[in-house]
PDB file of N, CA and C in Angstrom:
ATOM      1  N   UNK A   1      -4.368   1.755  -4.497  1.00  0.00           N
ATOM      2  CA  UNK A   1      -5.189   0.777  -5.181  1.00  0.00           C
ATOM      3  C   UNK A   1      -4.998  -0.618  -4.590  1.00  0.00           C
ATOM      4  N   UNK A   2      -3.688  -1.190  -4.531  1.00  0.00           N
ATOM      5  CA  UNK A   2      -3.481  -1.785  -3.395  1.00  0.00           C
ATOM      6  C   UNK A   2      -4.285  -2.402  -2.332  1.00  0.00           C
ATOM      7  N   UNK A   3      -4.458  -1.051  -1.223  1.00  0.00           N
ATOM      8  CA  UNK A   3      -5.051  -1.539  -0.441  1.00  0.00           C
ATOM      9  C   UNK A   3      -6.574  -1.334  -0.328  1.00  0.00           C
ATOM     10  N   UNK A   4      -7.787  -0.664  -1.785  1.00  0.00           N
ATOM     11  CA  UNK A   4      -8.427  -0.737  -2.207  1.00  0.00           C
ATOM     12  C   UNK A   4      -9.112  -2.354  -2.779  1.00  0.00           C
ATOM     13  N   UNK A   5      -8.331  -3.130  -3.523  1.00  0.00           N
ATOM     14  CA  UNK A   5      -8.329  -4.213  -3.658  1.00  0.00           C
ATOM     15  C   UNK A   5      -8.119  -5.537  -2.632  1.00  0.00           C
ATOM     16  N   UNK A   6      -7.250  -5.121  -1.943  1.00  0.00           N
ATOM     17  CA  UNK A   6      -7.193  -5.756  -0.663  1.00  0.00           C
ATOM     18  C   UNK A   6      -8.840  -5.746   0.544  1.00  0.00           C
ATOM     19  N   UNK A   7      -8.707  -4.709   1.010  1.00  0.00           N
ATOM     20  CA  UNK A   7     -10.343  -4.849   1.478  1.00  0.00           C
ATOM     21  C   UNK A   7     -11.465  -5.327   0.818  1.00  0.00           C
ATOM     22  N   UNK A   8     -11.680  -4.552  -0.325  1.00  0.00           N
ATOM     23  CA  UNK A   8     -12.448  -5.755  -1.307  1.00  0.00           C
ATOM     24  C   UNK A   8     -12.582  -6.945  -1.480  1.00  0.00           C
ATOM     25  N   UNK A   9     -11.334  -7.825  -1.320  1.00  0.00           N
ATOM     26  CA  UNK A   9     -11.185  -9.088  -1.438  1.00  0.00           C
ATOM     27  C   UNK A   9     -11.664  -9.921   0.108  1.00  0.00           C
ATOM     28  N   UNK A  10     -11.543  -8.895   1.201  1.00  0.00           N
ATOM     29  CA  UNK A  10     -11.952  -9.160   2.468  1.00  0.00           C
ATOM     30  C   UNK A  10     -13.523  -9.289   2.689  1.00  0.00           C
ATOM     31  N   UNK A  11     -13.868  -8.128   2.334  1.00  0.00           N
ATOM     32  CA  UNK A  11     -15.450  -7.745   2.455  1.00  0.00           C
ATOM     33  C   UNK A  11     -16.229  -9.396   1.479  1.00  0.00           C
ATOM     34  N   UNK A  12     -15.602  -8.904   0.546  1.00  0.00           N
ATOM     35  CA  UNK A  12     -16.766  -9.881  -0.583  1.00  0.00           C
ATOM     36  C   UNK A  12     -15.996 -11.253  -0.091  1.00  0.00           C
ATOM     37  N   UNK A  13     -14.783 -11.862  -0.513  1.00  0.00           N
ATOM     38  CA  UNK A  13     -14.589 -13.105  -0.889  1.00  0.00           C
ATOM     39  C   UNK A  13     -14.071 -13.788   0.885  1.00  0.00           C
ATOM     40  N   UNK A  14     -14.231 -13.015   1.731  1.00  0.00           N
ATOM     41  CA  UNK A  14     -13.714 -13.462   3.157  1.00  0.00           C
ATOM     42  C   UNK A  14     -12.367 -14.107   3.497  1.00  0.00           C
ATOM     43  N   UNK A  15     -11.659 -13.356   2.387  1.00  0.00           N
ATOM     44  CA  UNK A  15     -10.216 -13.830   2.826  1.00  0.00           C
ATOM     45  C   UNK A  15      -9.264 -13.335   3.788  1.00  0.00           C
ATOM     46  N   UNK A  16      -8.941 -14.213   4.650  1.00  0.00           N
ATOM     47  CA  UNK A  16      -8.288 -13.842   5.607  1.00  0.00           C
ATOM     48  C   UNK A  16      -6.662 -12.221   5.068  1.00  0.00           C
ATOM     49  N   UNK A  17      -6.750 -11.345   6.068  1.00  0.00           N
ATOM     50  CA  UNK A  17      -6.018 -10.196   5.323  1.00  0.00           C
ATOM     51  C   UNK A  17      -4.495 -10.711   4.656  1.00  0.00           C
ATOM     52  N   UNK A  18      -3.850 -11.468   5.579  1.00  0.00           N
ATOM     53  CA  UNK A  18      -2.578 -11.401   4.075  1.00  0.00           C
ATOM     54  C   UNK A  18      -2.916 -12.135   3.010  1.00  0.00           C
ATOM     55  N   UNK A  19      -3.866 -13.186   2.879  1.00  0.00           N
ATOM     56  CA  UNK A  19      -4.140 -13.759   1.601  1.00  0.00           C
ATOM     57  C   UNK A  19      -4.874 -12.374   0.880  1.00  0.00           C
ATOM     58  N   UNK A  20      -5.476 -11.625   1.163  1.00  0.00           N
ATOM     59  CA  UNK A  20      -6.075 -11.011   0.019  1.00  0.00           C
ATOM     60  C   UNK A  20      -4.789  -9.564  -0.234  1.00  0.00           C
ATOM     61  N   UNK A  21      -3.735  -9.366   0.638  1.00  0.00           N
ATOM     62  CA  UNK A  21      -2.879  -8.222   0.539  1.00  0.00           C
ATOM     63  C   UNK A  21      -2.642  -9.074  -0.508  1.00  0.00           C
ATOM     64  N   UNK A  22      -1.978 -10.278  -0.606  1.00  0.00           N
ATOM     65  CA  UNK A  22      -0.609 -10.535  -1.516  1.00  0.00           C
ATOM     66  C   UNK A  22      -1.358 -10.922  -3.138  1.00  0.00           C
ATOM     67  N   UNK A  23      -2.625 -11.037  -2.673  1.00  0.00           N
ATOM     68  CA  UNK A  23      -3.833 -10.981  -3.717  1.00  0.00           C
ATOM     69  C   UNK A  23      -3.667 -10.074  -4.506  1.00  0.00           C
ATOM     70  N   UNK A  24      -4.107  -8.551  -3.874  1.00  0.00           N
ATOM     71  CA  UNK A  24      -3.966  -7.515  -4.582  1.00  0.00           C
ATOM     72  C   UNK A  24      -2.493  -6.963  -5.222  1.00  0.00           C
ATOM     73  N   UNK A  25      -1.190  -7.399  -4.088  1.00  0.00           N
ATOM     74  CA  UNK A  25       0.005  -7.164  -5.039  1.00  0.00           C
ATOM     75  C   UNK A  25       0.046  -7.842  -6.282  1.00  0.00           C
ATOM     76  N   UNK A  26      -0.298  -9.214  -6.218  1.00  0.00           N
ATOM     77  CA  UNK A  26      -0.100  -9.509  -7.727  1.00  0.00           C
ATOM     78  C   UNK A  26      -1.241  -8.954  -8.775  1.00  0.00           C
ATOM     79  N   UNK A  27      -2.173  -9.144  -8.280  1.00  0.00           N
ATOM     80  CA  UNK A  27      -2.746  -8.547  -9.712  1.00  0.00           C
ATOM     81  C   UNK A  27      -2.427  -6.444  -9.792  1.00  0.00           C
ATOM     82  N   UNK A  28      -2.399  -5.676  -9.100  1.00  0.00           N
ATOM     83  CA  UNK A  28      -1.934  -4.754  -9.032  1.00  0.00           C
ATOM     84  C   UNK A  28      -0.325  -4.142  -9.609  1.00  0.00           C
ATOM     85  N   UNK A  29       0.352  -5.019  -9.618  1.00  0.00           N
ATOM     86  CA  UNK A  29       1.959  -4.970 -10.064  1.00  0.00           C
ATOM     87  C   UNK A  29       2.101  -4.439 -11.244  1.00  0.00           C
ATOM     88  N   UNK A  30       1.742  -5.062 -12.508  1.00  0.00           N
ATOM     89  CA  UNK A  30       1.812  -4.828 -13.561  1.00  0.00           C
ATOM     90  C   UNK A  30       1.316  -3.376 -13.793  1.00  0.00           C
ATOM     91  N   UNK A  31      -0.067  -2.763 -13.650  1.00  0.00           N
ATOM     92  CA  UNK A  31      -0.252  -1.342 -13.846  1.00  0.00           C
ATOM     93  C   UNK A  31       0.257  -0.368 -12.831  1.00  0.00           C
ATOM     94  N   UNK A  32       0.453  -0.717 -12.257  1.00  0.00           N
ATOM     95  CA  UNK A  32       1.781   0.043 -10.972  1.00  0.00           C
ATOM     96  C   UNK A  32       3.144   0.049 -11.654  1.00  0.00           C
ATOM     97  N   UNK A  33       3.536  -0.833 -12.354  1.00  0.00           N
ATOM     98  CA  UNK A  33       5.112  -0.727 -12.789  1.00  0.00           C
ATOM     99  C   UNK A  33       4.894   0.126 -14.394  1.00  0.00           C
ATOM    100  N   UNK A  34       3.406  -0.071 -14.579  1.00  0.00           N
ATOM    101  CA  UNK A  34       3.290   0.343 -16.423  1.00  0.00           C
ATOM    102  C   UNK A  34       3.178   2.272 -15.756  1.00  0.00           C
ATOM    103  N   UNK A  35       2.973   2.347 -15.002  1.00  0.00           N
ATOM    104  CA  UNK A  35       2.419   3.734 -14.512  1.00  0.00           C
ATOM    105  C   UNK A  35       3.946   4.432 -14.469  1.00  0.00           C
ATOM    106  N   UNK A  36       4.234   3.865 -13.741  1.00  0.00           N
ATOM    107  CA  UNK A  36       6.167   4.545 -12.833  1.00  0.00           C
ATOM    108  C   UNK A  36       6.813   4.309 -14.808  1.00  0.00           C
ATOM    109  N   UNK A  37       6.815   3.448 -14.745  1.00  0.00           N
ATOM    110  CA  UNK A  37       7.447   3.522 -15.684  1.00  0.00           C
ATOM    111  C   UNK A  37       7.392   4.344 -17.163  1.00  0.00           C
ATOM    112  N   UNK A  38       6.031   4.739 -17.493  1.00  0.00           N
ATOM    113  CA  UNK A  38       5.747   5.670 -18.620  1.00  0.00           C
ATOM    114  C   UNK A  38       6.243   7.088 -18.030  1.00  0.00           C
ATOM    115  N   UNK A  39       6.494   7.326 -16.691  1.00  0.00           N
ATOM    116  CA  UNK A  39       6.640   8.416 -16.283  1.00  0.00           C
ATOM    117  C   UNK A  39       8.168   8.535 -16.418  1.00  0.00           C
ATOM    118  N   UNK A  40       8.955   7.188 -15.613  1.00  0.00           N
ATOM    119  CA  UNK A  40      10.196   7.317 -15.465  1.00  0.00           C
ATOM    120  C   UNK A  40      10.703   7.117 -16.951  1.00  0.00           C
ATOM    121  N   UNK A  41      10.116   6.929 -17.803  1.00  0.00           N
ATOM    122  CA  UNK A  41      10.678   7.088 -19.444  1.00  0.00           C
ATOM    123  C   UNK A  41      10.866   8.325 -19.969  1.00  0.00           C
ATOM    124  N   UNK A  42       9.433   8.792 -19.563  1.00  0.00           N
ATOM    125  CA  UNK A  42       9.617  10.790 -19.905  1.00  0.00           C
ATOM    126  C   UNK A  42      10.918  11.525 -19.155  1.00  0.00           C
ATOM    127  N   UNK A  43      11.329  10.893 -18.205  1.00  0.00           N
ATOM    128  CA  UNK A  43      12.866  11.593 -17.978  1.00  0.00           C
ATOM    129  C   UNK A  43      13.490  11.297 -18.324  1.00  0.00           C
ATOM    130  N   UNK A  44      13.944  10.142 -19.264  1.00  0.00           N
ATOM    131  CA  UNK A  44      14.961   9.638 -19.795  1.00  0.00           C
ATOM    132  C   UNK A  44      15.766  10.754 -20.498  1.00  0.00           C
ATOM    133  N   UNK A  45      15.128  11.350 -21.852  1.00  0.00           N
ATOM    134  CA  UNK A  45      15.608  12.416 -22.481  1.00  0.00           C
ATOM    135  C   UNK A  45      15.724  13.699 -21.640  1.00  0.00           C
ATOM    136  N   UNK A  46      15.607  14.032 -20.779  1.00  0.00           N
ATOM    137  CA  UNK A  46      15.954  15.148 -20.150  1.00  0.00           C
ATOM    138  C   UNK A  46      17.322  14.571 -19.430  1.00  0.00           C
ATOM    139  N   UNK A  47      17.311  13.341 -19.011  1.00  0.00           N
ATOM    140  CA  UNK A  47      18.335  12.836 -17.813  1.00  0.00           C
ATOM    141  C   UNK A  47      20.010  12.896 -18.983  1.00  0.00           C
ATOM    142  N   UNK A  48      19.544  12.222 -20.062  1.00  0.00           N
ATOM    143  CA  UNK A  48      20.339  12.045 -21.035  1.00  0.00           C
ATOM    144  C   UNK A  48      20.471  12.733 -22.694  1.00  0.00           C
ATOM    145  N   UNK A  49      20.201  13.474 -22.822  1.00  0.00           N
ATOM    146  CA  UNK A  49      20.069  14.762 -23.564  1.00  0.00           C
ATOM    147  C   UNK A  49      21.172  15.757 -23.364  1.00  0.00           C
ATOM    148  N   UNK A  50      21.443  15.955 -24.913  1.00  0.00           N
ATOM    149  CA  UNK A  50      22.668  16.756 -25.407  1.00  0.00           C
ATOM    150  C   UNK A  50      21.886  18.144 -26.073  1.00  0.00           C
ATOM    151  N   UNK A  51      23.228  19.001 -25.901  1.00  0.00           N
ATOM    152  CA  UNK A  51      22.367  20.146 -26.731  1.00  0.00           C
ATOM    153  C   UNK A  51      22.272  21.392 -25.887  1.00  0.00           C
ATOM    154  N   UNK A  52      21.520  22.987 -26.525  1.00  0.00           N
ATOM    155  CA  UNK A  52      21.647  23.812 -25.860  1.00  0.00           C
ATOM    156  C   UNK A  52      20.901  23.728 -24.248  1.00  0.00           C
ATOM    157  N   UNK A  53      20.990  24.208 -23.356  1.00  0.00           N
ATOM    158  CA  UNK A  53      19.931  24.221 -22.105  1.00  0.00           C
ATOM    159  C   UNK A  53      20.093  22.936 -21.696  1.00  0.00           C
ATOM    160  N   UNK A  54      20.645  21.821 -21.772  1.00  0.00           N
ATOM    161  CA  UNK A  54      21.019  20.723 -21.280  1.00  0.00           C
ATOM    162  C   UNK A  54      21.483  20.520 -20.211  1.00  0.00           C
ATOM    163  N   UNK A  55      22.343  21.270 -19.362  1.00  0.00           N
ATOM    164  CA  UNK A  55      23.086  21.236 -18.385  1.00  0.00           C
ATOM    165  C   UNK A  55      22.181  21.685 -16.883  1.00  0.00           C
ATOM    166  N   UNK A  56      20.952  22.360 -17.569  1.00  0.00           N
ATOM    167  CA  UNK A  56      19.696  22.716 -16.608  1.00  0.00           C
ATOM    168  C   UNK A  56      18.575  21.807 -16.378  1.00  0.00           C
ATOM    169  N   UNK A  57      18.604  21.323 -17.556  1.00  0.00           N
ATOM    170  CA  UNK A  57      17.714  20.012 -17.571  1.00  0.00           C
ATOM    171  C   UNK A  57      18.168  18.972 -16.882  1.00  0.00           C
ATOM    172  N   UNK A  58      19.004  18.295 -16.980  1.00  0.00           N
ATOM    173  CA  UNK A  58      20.470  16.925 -16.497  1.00  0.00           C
ATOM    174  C   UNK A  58      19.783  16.780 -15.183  1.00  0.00           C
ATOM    175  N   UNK A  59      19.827  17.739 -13.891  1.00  0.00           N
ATOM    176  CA  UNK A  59      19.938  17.037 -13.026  1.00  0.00           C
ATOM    177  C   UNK A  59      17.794  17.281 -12.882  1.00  0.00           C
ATOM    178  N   UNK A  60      17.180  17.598 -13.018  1.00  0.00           N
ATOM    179  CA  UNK A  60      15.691  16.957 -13.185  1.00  0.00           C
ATOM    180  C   UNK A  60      15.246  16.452 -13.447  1.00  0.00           C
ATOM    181  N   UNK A  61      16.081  15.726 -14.718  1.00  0.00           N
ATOM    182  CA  UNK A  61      15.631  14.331 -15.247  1.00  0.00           C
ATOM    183  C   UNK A  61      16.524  13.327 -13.989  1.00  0.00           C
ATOM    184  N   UNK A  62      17.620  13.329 -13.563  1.00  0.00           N
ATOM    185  CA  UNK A  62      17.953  12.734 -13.011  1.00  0.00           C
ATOM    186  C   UNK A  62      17.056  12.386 -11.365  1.00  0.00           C
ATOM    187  N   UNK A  63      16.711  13.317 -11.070  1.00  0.00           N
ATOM    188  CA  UNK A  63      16.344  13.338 -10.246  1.00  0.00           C
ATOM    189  C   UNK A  63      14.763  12.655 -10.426  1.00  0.00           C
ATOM    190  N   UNK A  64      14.115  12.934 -11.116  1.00  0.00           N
ATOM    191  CA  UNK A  64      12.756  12.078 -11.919  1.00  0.00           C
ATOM    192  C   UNK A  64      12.916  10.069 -11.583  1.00  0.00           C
ATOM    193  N   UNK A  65      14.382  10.006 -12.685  1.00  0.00           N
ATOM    194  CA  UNK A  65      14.271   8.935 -12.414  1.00  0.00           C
ATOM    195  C   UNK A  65      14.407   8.077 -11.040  1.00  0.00           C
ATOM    196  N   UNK A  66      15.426   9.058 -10.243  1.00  0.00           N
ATOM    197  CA  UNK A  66      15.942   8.616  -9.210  1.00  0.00           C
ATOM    198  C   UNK A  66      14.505   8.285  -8.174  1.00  0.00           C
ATOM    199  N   UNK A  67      13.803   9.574  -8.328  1.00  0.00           N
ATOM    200  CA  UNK A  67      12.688   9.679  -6.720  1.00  0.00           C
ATOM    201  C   UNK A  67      11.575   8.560  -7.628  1.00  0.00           C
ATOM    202  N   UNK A  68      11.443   8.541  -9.037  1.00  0.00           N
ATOM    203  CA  UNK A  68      10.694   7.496  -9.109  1.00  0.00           C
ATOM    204  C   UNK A  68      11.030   5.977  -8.519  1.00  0.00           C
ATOM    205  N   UNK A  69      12.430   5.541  -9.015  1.00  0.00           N
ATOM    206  CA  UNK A  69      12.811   4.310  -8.748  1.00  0.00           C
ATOM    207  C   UNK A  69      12.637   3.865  -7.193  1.00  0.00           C
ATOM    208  N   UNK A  70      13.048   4.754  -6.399  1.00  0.00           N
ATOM    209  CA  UNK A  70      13.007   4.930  -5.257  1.00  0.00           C
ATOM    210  C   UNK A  70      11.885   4.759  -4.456  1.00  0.00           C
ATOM    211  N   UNK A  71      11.074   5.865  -4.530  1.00  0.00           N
ATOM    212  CA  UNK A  71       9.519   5.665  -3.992  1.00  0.00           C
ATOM    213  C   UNK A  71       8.867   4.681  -4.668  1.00  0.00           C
ATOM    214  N   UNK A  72       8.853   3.786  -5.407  1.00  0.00           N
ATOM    215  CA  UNK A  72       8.434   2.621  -6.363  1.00  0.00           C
ATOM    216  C   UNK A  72       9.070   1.434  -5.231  1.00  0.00           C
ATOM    217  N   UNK A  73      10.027   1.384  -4.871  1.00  0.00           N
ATOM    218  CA  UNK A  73      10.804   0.154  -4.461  1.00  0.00           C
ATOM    219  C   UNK A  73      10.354   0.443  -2.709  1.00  0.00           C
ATOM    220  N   UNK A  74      10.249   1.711  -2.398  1.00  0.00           N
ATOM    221  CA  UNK A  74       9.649   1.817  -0.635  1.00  0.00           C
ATOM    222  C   UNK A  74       8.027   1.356  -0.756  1.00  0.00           C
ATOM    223  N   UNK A  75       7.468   1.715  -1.699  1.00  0.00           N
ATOM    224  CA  UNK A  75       5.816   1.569  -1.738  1.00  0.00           C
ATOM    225  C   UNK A  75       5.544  -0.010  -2.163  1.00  0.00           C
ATOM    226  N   UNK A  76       6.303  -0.014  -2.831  1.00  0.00           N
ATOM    227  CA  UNK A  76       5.784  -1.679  -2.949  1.00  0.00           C
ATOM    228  C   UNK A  76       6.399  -2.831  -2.070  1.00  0.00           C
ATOM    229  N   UNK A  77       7.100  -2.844  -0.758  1.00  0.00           N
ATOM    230  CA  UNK A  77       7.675  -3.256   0.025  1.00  0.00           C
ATOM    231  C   UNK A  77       7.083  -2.775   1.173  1.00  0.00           C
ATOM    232  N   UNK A  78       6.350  -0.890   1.395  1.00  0.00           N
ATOM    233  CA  UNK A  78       5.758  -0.904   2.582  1.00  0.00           C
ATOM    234  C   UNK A  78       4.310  -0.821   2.476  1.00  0.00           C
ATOM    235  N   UNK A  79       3.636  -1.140   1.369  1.00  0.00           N
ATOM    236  CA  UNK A  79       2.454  -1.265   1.445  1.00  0.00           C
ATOM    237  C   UNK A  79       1.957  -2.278   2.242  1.00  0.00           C
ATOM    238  N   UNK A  80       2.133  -3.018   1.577  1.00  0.00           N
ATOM    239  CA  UNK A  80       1.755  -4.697   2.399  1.00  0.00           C
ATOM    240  C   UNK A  80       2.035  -4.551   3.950  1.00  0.00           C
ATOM    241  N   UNK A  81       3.012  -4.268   4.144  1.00  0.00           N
ATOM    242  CA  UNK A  81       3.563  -4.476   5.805  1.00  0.00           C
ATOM    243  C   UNK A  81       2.660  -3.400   7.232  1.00  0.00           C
ATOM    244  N   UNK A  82       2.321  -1.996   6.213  1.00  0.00           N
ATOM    245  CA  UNK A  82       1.605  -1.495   6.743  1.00  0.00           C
ATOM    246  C   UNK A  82       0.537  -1.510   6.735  1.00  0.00           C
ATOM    247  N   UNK A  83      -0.055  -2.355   6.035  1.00  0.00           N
ATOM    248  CA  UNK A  83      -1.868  -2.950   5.836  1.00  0.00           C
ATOM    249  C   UNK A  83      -1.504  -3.737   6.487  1.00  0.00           C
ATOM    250  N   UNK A  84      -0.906  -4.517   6.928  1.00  0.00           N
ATOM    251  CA  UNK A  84      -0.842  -5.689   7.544  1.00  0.00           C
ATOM    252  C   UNK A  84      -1.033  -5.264   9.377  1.00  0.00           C
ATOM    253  N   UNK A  85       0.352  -4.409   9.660  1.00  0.00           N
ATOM    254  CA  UNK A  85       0.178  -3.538  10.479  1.00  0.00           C
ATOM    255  C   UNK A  85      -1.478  -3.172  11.286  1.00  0.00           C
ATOM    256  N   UNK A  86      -1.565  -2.202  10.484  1.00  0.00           N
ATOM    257  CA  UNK A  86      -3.185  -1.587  10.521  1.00  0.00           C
ATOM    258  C   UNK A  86      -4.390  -2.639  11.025  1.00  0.00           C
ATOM    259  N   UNK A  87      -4.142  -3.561   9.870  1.00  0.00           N
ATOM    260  CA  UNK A  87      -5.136  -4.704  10.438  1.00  0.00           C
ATOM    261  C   UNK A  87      -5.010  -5.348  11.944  1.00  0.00           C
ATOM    262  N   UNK A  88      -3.887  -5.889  12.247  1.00  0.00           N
ATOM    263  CA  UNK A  88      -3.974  -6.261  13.149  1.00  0.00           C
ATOM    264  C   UNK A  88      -3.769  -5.296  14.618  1.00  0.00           C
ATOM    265  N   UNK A  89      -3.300  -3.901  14.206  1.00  0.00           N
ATOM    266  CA  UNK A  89      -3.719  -2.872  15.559  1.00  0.00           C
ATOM    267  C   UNK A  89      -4.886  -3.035  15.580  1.00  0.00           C
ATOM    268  N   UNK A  90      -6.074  -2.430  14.680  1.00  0.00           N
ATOM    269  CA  UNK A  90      -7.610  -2.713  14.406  1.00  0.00           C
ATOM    270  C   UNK A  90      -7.975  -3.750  15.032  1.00  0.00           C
ATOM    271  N   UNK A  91      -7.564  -4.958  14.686  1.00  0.00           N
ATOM    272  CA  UNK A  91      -8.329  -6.669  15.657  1.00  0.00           C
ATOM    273  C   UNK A  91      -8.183  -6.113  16.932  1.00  0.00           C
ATOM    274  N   UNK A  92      -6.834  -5.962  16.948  1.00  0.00           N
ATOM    275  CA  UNK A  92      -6.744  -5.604  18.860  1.00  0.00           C
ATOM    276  C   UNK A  92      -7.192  -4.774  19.524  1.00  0.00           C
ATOM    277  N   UNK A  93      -7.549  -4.003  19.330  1.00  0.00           N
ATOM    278  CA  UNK A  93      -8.411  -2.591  20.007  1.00  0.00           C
ATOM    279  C   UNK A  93     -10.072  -3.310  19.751  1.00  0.00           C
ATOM    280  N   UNK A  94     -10.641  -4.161  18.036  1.00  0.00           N
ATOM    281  CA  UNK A  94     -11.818  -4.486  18.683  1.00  0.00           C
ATOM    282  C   UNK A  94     -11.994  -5.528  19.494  1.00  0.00           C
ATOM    283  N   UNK A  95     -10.891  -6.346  19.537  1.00  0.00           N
ATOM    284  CA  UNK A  95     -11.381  -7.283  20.469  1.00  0.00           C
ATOM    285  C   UNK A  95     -11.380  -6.566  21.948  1.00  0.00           C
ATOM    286  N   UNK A  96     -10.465  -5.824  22.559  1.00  0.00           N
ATOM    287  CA  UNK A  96     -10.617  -5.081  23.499  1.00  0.00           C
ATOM    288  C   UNK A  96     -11.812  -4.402  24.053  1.00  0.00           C
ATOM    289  N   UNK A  97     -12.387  -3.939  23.342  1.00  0.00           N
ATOM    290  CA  UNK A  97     -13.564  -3.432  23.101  1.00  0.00           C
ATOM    291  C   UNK A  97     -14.808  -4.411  23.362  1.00  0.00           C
ATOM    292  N   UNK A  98     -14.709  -5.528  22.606  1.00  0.00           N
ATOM    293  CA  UNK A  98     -15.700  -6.958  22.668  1.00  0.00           C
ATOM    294  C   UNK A  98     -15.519  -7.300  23.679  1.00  0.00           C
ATOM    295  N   UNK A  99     -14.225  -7.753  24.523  1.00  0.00           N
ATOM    296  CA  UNK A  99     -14.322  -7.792  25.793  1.00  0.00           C
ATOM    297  C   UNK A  99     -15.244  -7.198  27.071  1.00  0.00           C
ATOM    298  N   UNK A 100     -14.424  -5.655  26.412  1.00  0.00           N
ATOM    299  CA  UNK A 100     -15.134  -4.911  27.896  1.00  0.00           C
ATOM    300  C   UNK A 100     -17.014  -5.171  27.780  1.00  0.00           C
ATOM    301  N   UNK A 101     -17.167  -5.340  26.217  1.00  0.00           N
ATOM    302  CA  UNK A 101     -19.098  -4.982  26.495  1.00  0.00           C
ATOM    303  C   UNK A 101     -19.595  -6.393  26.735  1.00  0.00           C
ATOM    304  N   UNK A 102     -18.926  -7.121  26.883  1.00  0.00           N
ATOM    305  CA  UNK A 102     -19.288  -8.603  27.478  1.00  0.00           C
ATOM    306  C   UNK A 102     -19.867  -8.750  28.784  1.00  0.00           C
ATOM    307  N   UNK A 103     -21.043  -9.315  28.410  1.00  0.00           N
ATOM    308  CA  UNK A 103     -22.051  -9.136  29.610  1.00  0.00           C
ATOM    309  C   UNK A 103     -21.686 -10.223  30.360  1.00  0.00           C
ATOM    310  N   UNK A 104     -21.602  -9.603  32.036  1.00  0.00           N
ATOM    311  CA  UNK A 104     -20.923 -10.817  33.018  1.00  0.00           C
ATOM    312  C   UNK A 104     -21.984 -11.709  33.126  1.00  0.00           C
ATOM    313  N   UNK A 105     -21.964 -12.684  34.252  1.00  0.00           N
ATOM    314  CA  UNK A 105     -23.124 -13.453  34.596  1.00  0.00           C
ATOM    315  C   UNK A 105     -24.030 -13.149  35.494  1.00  0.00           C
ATOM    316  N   UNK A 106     -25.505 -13.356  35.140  1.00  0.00           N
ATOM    317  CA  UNK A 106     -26.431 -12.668  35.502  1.00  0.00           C
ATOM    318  C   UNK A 106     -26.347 -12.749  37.379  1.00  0.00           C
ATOM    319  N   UNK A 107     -26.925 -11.798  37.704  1.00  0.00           N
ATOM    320  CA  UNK A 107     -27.122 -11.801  39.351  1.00  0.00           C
ATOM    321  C   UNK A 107     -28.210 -12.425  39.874  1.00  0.00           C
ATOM    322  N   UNK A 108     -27.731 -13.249  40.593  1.00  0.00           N
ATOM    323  CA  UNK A 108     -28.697 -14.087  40.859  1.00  0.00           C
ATOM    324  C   UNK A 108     -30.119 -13.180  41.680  1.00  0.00           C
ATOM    325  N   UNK A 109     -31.091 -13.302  41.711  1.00  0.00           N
ATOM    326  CA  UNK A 109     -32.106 -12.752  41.956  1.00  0.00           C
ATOM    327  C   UNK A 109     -32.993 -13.817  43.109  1.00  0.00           C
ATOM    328  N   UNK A 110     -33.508 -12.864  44.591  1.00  0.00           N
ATOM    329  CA  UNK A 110     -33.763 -13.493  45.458  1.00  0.00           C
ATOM    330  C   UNK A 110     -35.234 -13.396  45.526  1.00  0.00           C
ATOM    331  N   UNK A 111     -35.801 -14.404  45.568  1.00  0.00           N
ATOM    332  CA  UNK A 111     -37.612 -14.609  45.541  1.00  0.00           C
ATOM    333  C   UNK A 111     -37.994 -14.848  46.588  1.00  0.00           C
TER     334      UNK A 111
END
């Protein structure tokens, strides 16, 4: 969503790409952390839960919270860097490109 919002902000409002990446992190943050987090709550009671069958449960909740916290803290640190990335491989290959179809100067023509 991220980088959904990010192009968007390119296309329509012509903002140069890290102004509209760091655009979309902030308004994006909040339902990104409300998301991980309703999820990483539902493991809570499995992670920390007493009782019969408990000892089978323990490490899936643990593990819930763990790969959430985790992939939460890589994605929101490599999103940006790899849109950023992307964009500017992209400039460079089209300008490469704009180059080569650049029409030389005309030949002079003999009358």
């Amino acid at each position: 969503m991220m980088i959904d919002f990010a192009l968007d902000a390119e296309r329509r409002e012509g903002m140069p790409p890290e102004k509209a990446i760091y655009q979309a992190c902030l308004l994006r943050f909040r339902p990104i952390m409300m998301t991980t987090m309703a999820a990483l709550l539902a493991g809570v009671p499995l992670a920390f839960g007493s009782g019969v069958g408990s000892e089978l449960r323990r490490p899936l909740g643990i593990t819930i919270i763990g790969g959430l916290i985790f992939s939460q803290m890589l994605t929101l640190y490599t999103t940006p860097v790899i849109y950023l990335f992307f964009d500017r491989l992209a400039r460079r290959f089209t300008h490469k490109g704009e180059r080569l179809a650049e029409p030389g100067p005309e030949p002079a023509v003999a009358q």
